[in-house]
PDB file of N, CA and C in Angstrom:
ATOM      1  N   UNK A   1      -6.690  -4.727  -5.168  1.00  0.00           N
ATOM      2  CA  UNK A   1      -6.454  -4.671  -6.590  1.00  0.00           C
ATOM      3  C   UNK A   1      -4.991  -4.287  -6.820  1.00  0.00           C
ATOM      4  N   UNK A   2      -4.204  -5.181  -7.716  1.00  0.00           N
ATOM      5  CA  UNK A   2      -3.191  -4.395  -8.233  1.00  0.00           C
ATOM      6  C   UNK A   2      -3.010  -3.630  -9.349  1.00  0.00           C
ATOM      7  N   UNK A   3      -2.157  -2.864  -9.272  1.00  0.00           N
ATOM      8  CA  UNK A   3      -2.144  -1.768 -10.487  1.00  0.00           C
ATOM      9  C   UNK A   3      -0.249  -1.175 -10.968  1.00  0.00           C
ATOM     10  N   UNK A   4      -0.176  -1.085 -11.929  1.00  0.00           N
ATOM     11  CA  UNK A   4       1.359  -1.017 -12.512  1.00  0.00           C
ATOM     12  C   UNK A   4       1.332   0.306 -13.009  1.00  0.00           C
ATOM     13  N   UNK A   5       1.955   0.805 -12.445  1.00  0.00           N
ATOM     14  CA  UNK A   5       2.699   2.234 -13.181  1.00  0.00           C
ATOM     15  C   UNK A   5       3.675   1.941 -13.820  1.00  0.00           C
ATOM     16  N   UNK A   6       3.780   2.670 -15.440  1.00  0.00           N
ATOM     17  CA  UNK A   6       4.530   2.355 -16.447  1.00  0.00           C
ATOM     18  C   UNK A   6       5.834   3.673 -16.719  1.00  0.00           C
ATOM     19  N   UNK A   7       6.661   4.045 -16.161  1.00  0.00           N
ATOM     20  CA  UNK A   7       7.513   4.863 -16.424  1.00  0.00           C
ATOM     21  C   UNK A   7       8.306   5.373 -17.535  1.00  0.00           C
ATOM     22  N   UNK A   8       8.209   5.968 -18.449  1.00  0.00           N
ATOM     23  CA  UNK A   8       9.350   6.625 -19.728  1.00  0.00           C
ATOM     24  C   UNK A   8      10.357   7.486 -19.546  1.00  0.00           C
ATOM     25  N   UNK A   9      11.198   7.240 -18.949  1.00  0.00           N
ATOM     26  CA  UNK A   9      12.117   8.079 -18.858  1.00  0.00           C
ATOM     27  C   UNK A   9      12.687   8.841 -19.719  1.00  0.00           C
ATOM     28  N   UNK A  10      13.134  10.447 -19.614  1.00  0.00           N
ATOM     29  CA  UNK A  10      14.191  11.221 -20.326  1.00  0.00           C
ATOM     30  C   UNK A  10      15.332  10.031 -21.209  1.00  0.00           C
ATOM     31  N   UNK A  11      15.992  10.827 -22.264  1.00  0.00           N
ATOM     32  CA  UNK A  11      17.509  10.096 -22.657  1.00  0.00           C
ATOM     33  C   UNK A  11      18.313  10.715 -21.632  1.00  0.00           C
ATOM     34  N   UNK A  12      18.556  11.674 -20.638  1.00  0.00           N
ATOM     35  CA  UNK A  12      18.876  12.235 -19.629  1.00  0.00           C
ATOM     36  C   UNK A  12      19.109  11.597 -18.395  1.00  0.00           C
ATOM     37  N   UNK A  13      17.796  10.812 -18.170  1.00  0.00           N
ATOM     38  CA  UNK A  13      17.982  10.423 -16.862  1.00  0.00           C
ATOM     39  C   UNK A  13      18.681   9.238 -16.312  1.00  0.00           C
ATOM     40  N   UNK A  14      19.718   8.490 -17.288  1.00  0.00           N
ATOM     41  CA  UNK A  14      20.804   7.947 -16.640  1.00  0.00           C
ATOM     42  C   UNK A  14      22.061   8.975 -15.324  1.00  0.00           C
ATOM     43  N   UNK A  15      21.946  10.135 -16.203  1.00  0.00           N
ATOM     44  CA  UNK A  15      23.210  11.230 -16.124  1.00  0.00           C
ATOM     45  C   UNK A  15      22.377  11.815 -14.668  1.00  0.00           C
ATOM     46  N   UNK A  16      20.986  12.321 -14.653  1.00  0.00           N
ATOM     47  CA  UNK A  16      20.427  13.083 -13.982  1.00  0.00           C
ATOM     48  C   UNK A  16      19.614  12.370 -12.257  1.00  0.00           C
ATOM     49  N   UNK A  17      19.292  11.018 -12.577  1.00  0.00           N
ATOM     50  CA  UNK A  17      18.531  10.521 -11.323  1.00  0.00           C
ATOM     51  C   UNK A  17      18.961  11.037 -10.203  1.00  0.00           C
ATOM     52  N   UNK A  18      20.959  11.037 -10.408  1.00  0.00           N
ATOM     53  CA  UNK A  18      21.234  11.323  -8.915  1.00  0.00           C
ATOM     54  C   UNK A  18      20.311  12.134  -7.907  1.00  0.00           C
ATOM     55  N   UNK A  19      20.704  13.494  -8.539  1.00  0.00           N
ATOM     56  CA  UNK A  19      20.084  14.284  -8.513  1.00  0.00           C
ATOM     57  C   UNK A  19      19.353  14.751  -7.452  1.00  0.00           C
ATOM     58  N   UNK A  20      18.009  13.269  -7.789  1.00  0.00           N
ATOM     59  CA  UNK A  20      16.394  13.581  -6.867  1.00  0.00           C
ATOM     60  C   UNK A  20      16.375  12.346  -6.200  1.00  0.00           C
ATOM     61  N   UNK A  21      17.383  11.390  -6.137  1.00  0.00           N
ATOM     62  CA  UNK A  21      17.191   9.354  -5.984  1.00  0.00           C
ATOM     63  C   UNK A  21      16.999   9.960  -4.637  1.00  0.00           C
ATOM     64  N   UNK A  22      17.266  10.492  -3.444  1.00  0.00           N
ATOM     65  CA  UNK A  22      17.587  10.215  -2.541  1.00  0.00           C
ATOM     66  C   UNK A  22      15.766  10.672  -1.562  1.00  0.00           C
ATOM     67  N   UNK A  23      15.395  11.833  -2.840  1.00  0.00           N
ATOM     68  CA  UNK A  23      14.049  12.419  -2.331  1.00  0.00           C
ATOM     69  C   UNK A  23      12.736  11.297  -2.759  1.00  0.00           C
ATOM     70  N   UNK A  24      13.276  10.895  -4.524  1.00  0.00           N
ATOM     71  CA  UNK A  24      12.353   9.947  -4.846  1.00  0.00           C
ATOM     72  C   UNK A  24      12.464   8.567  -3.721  1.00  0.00           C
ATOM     73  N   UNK A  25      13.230   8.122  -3.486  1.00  0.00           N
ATOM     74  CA  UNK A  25      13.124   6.970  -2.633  1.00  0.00           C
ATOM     75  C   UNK A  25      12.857   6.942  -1.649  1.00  0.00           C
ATOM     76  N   UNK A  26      12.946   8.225  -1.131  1.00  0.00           N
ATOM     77  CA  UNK A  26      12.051   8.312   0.640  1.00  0.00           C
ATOM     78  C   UNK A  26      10.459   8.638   0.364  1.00  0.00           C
ATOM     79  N   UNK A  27       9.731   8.844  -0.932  1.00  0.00           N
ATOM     80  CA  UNK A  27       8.683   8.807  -1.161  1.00  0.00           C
ATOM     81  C   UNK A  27       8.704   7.235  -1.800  1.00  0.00           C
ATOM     82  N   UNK A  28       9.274   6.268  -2.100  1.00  0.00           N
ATOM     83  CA  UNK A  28       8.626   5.006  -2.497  1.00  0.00           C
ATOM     84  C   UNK A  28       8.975   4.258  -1.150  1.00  0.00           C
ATOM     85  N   UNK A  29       9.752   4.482  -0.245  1.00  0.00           N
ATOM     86  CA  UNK A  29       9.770   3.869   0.660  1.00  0.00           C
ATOM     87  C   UNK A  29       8.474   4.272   1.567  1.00  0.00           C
ATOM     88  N   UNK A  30       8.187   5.246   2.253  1.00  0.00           N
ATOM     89  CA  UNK A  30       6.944   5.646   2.733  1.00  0.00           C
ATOM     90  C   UNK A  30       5.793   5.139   2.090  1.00  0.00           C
ATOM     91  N   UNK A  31       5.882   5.084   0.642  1.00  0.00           N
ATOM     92  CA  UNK A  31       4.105   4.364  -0.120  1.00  0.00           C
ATOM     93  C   UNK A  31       4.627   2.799   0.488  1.00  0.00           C
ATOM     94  N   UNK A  32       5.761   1.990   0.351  1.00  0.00           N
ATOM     95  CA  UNK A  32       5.787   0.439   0.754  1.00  0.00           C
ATOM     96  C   UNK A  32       5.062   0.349   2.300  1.00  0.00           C
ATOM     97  N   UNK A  33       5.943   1.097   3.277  1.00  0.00           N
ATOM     98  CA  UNK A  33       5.615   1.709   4.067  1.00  0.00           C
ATOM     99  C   UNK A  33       3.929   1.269   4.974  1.00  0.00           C
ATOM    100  N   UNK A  34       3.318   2.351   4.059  1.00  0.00           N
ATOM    101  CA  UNK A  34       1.579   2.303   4.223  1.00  0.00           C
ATOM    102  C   UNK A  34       1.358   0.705   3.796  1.00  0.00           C
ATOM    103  N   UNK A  35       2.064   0.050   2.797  1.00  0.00           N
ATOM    104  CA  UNK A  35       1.349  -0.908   2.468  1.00  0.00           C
ATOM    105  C   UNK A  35       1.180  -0.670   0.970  1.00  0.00           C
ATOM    106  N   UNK A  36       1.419   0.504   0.183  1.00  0.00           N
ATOM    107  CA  UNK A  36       0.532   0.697  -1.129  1.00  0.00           C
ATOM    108  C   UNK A  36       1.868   0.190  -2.350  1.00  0.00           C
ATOM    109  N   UNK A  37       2.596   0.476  -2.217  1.00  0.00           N
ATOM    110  CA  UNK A  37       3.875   0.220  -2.973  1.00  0.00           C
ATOM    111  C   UNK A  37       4.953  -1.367  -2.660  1.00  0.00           C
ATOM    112  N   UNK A  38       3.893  -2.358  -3.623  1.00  0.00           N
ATOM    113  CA  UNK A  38       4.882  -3.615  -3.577  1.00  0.00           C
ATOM    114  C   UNK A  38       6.306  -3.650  -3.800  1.00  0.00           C
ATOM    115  N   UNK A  39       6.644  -3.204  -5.005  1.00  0.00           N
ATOM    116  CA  UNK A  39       7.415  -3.571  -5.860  1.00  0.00           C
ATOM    117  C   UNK A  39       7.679  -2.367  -6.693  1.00  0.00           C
ATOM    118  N   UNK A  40       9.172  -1.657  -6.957  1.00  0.00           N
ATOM    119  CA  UNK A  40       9.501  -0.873  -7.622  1.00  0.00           C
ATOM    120  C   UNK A  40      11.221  -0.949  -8.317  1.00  0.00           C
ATOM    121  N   UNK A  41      11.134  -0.233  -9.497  1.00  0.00           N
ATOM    122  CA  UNK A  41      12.517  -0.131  -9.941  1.00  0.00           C
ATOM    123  C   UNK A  41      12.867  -0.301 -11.391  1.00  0.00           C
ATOM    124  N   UNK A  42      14.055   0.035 -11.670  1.00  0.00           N
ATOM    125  CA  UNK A  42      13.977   0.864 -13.030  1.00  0.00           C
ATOM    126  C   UNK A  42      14.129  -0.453 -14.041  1.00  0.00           C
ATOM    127  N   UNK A  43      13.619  -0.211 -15.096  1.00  0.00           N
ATOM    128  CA  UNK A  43      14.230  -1.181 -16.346  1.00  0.00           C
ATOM    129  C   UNK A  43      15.877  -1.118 -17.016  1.00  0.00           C
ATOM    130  N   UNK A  44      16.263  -1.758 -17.177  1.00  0.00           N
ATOM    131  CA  UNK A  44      18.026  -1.777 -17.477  1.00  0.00           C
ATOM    132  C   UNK A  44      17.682  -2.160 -19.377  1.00  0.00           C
ATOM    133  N   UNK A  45      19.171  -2.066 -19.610  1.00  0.00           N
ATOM    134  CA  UNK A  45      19.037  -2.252 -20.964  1.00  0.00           C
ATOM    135  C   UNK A  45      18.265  -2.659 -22.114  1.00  0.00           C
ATOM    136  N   UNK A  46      17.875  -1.106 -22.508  1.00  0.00           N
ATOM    137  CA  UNK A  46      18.303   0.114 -21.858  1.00  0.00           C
ATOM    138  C   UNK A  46      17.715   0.959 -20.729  1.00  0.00           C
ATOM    139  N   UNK A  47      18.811   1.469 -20.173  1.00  0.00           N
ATOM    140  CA  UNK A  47      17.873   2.538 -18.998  1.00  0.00           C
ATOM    141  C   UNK A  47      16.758   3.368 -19.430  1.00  0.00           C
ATOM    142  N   UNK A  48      15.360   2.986 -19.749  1.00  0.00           N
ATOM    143  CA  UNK A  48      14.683   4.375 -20.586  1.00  0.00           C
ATOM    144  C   UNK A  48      13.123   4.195 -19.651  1.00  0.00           C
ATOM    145  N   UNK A  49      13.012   3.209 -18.635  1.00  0.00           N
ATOM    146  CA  UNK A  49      11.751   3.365 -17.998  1.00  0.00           C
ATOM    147  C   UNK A  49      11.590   2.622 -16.580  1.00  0.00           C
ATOM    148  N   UNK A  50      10.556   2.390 -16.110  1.00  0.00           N
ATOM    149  CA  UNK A  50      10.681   1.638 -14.671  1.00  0.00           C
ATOM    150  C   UNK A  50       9.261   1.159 -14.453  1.00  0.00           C
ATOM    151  N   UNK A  51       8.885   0.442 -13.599  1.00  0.00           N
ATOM    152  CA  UNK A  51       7.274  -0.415 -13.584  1.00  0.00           C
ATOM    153  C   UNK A  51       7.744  -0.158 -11.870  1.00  0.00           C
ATOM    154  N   UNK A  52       6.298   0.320 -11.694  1.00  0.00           N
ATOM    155  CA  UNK A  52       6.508   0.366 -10.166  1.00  0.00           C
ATOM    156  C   UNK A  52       4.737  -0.684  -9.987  1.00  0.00           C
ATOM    157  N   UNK A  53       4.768  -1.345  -8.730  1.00  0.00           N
ATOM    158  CA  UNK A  53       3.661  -2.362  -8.490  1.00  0.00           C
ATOM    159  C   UNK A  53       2.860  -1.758  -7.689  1.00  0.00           C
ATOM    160  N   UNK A  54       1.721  -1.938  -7.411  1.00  0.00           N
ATOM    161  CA  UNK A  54       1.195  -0.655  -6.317  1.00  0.00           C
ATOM    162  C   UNK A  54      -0.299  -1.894  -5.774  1.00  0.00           C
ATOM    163  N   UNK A  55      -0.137  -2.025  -4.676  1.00  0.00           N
ATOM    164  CA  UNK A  55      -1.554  -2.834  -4.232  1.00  0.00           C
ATOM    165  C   UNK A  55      -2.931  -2.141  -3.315  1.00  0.00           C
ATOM    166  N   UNK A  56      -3.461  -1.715  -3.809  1.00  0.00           N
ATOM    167  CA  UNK A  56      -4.657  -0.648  -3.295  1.00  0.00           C
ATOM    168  C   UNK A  56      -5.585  -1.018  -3.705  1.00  0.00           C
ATOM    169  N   UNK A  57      -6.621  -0.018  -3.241  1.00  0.00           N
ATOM    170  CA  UNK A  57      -8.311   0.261  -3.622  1.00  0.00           C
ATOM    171  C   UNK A  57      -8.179   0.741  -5.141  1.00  0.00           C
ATOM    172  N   UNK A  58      -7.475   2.071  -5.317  1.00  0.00           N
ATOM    173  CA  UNK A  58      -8.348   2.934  -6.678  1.00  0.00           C
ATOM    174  C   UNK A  58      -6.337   3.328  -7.306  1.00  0.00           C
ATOM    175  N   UNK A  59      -6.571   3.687  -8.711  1.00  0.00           N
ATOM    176  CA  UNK A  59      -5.866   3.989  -9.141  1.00  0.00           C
ATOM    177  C   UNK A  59      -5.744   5.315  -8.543  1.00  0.00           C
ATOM    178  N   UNK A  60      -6.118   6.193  -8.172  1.00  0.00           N
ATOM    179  CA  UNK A  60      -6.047   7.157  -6.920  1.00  0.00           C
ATOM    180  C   UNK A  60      -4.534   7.420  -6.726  1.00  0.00           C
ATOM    181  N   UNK A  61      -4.680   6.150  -5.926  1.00  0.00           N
ATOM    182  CA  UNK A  61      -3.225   6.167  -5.221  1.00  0.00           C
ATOM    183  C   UNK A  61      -1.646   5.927  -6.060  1.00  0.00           C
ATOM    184  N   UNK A  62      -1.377   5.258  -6.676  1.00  0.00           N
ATOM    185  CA  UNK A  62      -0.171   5.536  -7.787  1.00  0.00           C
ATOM    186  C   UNK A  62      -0.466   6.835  -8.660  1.00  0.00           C
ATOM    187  N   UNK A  63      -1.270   7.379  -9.107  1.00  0.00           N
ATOM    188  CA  UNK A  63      -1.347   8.797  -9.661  1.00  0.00           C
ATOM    189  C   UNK A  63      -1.463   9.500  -8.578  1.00  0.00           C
ATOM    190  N   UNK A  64      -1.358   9.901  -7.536  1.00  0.00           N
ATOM    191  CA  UNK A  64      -1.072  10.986  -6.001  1.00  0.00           C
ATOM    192  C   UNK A  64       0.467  10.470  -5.906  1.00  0.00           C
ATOM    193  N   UNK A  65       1.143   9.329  -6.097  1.00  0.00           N
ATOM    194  CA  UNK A  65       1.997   9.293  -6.131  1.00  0.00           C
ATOM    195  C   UNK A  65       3.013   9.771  -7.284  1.00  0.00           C
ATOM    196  N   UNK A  66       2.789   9.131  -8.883  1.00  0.00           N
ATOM    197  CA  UNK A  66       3.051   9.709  -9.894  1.00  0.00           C
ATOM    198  C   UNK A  66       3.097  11.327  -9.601  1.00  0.00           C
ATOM    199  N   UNK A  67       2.357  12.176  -9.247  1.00  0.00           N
ATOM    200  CA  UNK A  67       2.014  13.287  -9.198  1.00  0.00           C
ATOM    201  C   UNK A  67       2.880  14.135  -7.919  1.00  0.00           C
ATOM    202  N   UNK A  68       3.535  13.352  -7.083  1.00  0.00           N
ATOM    203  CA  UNK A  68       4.381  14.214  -6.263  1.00  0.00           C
ATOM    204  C   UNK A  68       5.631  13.891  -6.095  1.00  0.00           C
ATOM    205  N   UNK A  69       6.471  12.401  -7.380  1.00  0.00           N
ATOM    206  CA  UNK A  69       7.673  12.041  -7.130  1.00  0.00           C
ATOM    207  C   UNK A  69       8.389  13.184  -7.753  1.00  0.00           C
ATOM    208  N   UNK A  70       9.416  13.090  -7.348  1.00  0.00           N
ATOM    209  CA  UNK A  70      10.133  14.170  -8.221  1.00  0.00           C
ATOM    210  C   UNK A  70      10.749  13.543  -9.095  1.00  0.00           C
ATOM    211  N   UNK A  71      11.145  12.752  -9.855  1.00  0.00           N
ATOM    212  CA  UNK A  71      11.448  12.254 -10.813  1.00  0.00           C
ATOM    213  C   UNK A  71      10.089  12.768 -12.312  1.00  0.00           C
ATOM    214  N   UNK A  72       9.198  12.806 -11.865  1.00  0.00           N
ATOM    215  CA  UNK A  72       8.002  13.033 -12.812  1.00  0.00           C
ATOM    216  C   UNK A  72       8.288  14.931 -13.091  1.00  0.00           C
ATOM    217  N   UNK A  73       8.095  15.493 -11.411  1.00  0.00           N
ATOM    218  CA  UNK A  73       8.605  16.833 -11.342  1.00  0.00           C
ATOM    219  C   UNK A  73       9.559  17.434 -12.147  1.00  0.00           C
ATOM    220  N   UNK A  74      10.526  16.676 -11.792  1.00  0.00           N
ATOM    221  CA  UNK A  74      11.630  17.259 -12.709  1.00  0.00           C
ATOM    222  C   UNK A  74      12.012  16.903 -14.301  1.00  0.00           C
ATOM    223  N   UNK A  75      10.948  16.480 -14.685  1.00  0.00           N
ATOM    224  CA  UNK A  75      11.382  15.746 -16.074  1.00  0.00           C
ATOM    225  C   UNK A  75      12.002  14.758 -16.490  1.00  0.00           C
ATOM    226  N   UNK A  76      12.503  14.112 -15.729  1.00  0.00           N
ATOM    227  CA  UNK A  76      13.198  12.974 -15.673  1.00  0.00           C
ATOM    228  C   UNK A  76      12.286  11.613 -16.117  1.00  0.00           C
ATOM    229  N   UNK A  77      11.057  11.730 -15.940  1.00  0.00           N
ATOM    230  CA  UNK A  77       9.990  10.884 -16.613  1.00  0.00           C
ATOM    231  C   UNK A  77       8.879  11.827 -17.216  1.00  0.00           C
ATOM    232  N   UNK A  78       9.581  11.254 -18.404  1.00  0.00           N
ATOM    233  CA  UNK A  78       8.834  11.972 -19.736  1.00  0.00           C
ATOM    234  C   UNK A  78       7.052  11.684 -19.917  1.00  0.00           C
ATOM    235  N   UNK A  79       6.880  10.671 -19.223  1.00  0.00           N
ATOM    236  CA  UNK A  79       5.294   9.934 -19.091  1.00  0.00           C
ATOM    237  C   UNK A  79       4.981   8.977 -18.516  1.00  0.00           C
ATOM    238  N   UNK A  80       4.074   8.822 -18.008  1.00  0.00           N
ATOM    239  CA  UNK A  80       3.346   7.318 -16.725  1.00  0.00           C
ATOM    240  C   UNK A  80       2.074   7.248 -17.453  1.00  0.00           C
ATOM    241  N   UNK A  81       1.747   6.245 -17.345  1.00  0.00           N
ATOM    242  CA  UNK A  81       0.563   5.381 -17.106  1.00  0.00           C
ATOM    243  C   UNK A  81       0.219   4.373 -16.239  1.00  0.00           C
ATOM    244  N   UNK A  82      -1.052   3.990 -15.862  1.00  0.00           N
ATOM    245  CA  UNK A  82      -1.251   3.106 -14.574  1.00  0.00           C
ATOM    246  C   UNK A  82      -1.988   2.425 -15.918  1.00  0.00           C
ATOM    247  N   UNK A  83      -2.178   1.049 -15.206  1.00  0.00           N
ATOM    248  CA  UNK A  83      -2.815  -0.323 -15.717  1.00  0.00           C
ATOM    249  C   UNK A  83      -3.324  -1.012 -14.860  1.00  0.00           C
ATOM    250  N   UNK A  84      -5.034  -1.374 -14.578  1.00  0.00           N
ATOM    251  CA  UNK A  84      -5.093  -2.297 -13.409  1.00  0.00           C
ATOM    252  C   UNK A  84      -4.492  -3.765 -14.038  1.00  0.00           C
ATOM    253  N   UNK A  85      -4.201  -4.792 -13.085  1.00  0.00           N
ATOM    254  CA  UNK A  85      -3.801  -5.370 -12.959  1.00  0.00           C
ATOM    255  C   UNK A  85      -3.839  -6.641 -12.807  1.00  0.00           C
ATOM    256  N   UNK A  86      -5.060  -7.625 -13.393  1.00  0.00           N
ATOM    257  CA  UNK A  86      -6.045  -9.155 -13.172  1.00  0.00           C
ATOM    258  C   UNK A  86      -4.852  -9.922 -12.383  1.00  0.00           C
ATOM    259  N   UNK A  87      -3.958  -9.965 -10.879  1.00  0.00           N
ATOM    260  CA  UNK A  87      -3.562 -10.675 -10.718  1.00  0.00           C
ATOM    261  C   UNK A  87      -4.585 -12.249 -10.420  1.00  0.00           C
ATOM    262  N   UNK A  88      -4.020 -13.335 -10.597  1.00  0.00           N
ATOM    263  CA  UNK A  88      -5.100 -14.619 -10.646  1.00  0.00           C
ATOM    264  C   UNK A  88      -4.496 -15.663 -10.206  1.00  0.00           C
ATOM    265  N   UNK A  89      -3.136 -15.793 -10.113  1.00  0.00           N
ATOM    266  CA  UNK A  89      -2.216 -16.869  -9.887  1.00  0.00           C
ATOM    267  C   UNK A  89      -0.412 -16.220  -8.669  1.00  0.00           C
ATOM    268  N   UNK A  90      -0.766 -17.210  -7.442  1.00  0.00           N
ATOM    269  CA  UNK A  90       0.110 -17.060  -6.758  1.00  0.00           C
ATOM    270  C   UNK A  90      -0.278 -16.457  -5.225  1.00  0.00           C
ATOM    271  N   UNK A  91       0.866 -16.182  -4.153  1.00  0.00           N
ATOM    272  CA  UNK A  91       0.026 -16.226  -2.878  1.00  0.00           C
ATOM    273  C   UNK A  91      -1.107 -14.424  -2.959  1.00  0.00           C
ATOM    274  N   UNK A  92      -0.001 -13.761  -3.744  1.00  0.00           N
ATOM    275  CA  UNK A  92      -0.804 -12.439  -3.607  1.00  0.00           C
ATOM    276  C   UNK A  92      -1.324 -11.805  -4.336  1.00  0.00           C
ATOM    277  N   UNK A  93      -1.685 -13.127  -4.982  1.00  0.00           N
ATOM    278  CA  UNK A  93      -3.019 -12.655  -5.667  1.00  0.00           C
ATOM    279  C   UNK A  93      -4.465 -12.270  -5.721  1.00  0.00           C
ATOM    280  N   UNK A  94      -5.028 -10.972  -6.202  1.00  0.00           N
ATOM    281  CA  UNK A  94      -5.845 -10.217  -5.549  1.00  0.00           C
ATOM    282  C   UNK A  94      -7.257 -11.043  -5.809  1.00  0.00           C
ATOM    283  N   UNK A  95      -7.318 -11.892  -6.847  1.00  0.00           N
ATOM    284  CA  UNK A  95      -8.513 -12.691  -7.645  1.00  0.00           C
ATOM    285  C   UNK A  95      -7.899 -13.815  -8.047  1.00  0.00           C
ATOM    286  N   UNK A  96      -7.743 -15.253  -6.770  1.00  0.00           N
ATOM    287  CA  UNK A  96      -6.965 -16.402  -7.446  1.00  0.00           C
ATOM    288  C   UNK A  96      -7.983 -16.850  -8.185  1.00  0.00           C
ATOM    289  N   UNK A  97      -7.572 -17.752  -8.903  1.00  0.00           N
ATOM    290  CA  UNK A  97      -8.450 -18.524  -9.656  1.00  0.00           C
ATOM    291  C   UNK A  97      -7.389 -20.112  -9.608  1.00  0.00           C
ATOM    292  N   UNK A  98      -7.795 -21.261  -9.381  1.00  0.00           N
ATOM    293  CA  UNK A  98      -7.665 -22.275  -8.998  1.00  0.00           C
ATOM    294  C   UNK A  98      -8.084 -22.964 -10.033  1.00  0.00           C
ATOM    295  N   UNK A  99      -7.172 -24.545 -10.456  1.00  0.00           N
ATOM    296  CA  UNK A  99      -7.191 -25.258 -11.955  1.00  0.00           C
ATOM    297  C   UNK A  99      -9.103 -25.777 -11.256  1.00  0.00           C
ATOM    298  N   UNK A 100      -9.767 -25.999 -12.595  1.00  0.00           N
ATOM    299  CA  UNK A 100     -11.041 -26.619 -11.942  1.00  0.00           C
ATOM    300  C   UNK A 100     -11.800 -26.371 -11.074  1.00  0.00           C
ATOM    301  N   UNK A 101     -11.405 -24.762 -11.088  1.00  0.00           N
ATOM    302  CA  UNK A 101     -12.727 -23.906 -10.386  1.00  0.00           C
ATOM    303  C   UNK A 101     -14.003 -23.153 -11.245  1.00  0.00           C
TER     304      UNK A 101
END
């Protein structure tokens, strides 16, 4: 199943990411790592959030993650939400669905 974590960042955390980038990214590299973390990275204009992709069993796993980045820790993301995810179309997709099936 896939599932999207929705990021809100601080008005701060242009100035502040430095900061924690180096701790947060050795925790999104380790979730790719396992396998659980497709796809991550921030939204640009404007800088105010980020969608990280996450391919697992249970929403579980992006909230254990949400829950120990330090970017969330430190305030720097003001709020997350997860969303599962109906992928249906393409190779990695979790539920293809095919024209005339």
């Amino acid at each position: 199943m896939h599932y999207v974590m929705i990021y809100d960042c601080s008005p701060d955390y242009p100035t502040r990411r430095a900061e924690f980038r180096a701790e947060h990214l050795k925790l999104a590299w380790e979730a790719h790592a396992r396998g659980e973390l497709i796809l991550a990275g921030a939204m640009d204009d404007p800088l105010d959030g980020a969608l990280l992709l996450f391919q697992c069993d249970s929403p579980a796993i992006p909230e254990a993650f949400a829950k120990a980045d330090p970017y969330v820790k430190n305030g720097l993301v003001t709020q997350w939400r997860i969303r599962t995810w109906h992928t249906v179309v393409g190779t990695d997709a979790t539920q293809p669905i095919r024209p005339g099936a």
